[in-house]
Protein backbone atom coordinates (compact mmCIF):
# COMPACT_ATOMS: atom_id res chain seq x y z
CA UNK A 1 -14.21 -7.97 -2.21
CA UNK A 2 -11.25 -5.10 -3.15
CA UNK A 3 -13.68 -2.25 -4.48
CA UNK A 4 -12.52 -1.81 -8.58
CA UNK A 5 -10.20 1.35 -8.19
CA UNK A 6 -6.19 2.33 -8.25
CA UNK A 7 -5.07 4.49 -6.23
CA UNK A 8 -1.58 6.36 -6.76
CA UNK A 9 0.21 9.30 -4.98
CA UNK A 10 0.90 11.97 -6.92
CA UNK A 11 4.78 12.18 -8.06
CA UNK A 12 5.13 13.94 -11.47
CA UNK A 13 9.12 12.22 -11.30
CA UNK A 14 7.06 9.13 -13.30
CA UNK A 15 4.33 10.57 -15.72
CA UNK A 16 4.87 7.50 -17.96
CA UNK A 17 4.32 4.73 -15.65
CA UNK A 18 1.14 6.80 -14.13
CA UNK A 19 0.61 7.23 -17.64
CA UNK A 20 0.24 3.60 -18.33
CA UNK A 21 -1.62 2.64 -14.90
CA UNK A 22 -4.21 5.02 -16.17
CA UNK A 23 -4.92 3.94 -19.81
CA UNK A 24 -5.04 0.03 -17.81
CA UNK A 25 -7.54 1.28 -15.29
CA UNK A 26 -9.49 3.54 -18.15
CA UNK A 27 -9.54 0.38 -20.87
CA UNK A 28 -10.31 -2.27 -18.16
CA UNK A 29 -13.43 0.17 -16.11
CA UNK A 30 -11.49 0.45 -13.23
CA UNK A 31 -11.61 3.28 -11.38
CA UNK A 32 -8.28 5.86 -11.14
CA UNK A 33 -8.14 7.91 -8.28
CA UNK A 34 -4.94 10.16 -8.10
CA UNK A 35 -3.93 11.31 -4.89
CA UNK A 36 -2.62 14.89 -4.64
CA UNK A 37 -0.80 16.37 -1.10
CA UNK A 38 -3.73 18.28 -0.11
CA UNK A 39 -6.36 14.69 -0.79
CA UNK A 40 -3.86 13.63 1.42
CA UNK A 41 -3.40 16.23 4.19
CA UNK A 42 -7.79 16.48 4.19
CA UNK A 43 -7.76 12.94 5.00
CA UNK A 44 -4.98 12.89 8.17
CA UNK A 45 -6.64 15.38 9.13
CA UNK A 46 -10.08 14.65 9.08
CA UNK A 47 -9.46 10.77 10.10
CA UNK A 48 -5.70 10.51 11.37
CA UNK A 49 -4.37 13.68 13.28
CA UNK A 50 -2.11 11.75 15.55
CA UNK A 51 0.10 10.86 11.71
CA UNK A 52 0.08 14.18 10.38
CA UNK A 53 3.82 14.32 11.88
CA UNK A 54 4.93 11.65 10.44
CA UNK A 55 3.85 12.89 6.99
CA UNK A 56 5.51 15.81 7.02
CA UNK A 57 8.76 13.51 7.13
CA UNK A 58 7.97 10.71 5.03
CA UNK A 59 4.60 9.91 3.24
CA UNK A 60 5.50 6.02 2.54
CA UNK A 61 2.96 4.59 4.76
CA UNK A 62 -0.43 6.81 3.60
CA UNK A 63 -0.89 4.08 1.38
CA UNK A 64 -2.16 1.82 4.24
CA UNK A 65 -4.13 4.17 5.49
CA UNK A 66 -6.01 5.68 1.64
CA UNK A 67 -6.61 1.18 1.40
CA UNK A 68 -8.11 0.80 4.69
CA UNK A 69 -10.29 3.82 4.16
CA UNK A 70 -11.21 3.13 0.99
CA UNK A 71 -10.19 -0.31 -0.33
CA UNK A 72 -9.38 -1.11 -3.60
CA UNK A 73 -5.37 -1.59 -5.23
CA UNK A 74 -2.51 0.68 -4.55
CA UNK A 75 0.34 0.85 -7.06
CA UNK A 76 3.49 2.92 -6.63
CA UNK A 77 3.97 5.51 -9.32
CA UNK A 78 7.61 4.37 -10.29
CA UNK A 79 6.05 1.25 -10.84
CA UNK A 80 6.14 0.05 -14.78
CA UNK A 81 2.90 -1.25 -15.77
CA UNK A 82 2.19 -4.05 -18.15
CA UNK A 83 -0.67 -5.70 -19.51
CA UNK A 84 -2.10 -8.51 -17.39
CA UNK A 85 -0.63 -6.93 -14.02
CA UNK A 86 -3.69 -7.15 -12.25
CA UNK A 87 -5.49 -10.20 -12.97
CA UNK A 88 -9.33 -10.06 -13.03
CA UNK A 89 -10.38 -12.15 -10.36
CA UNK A 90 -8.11 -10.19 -7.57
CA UNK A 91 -11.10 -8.06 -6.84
CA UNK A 92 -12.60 -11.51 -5.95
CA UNK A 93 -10.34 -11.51 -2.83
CA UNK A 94 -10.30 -9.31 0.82
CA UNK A 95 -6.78 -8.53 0.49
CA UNK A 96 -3.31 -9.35 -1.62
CA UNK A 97 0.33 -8.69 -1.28
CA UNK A 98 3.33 -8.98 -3.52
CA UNK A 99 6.22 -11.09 -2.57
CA UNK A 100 10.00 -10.36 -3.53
CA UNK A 101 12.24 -12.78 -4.75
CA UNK A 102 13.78 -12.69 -1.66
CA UNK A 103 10.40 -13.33 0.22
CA UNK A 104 9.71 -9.99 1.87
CA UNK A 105 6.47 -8.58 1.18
CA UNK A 106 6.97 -6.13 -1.62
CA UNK A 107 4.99 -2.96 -0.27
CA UNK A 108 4.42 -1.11 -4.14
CA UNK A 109 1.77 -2.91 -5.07
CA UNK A 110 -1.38 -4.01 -2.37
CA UNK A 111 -4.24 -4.55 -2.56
CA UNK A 112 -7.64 -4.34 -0.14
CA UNK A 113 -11.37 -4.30 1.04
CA UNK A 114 -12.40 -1.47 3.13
CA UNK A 115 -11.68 -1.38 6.48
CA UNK A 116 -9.38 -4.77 6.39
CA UNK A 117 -8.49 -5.45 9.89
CA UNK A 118 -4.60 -6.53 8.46
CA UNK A 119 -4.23 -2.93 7.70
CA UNK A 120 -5.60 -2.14 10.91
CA UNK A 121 -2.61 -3.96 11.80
CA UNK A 122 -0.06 -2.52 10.22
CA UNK A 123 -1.06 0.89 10.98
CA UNK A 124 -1.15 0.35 14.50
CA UNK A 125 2.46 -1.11 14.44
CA UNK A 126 4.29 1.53 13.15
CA UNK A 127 2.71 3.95 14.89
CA UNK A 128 3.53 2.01 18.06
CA UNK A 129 7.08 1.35 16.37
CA UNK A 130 8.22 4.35 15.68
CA UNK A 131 6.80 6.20 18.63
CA UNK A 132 8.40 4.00 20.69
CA UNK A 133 10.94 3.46 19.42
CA UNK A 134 12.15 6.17 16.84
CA UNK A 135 12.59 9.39 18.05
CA UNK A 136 14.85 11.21 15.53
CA UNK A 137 13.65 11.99 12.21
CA UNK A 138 16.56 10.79 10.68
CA UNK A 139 15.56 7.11 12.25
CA UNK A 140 11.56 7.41 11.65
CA UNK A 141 12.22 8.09 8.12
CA UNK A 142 14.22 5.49 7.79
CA UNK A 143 12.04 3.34 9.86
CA UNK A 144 8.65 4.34 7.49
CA UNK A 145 11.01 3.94 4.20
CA UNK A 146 11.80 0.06 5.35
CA UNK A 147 8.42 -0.57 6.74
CA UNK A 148 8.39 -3.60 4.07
CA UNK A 149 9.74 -5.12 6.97
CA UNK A 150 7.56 -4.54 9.52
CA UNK A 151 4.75 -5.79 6.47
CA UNK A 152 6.35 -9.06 6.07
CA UNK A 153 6.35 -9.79 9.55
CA UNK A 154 3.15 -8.66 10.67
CA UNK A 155 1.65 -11.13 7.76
CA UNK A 156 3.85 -14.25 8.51
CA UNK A 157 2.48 -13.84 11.98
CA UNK A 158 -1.03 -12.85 11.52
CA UNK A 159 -1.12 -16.14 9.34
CA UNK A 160 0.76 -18.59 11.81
CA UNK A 161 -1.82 -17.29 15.05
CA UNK A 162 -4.92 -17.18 12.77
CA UNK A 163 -4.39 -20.30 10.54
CA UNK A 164 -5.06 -17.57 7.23
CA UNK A 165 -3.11 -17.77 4.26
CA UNK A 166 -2.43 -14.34 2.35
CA UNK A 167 -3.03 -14.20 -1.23
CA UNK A 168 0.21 -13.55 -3.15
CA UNK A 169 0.74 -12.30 -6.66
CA UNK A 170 3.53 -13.89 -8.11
CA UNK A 171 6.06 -11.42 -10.08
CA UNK A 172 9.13 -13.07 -10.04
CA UNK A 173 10.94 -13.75 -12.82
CA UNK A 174 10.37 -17.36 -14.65
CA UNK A 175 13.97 -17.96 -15.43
């Protein structure tokens, strides 16, 4: 079961829309945990020393690493919240995604148990990807800024080896 909490990273560009994920989380008794740069740097440390590189340059993929630690549902700050977002029963589940209308995996909102071997996953691919592959900054920022990507395909093939079918909100417009 995802643990009842949202978790955001700190970016004071979007008080209203962390303004609103709040009240939601506050109203419905979940939990709102706020992530500030030094929650953040504590953790790598403590748990993840071989990324703390890789944050200094771009921060994007921490939130696989704050759901895998802790579980629970990760929503971007820039992300406008609205009432009935997060229905009830997706706590019921191990893990969700978000699909795009154009049927990548949409990386602002997901959600997670605890130690979910799919973010396992992920985490060991782009450290594999862009240590292997991305040496320039330039490149690995660019590589950890896209790494919606590298989500959609680690899913589509995670469900064709293991016969599992990912849970998928559905935000796409009903036009």
């Amino acid at each position: 079961m995802i643990p009842k909490i949202v978790h955001q990273i700190y970016d004071n560009n979007y008080k209203d829309a962390v303004d609103q994920t709040e009240l939601f989380c506050l109203t419905n008794n979940i939990e709102y945990k706020m992530w500030s740069n030094k929650d953040i740097e504590l953790l790598i440390i403590d748990k993840y020393p071989e990324f703390i590189d890789l944050y200094n340059i771009c921060n994007d993929f921490i939130k696989y690493i704050i759901l895998y630690e802790y579980g629970g549902i990760y929503i971007n700050c820039d992300f406008i919240f609205v009432d009935n977002l997060i229905p009830y029963d997706i706590f019921d589940r191990e893990y969700f995604f978000v699909k795009s209308n154009e049927g990548a995996i949409y990386n602002a909102i997901i959600g997670s148990k605890k130690y979910n071997n799919v973010l396992k996953i992920i985490l060991n691919e782009i450290e594999m990807s862009i240590y292997k592959k991305e040496k320039s900054k330039y490149m690995l920022k660019r590589l950890l800024k896209t790494d919606k990507n590298i989500l959609t395909n680690l899913v589509e093939r995670k469900n064709e080896k293991k016969k599992v079918e990912s849970y998928f909100l559905d935000y796409s417009s009903k036009n």
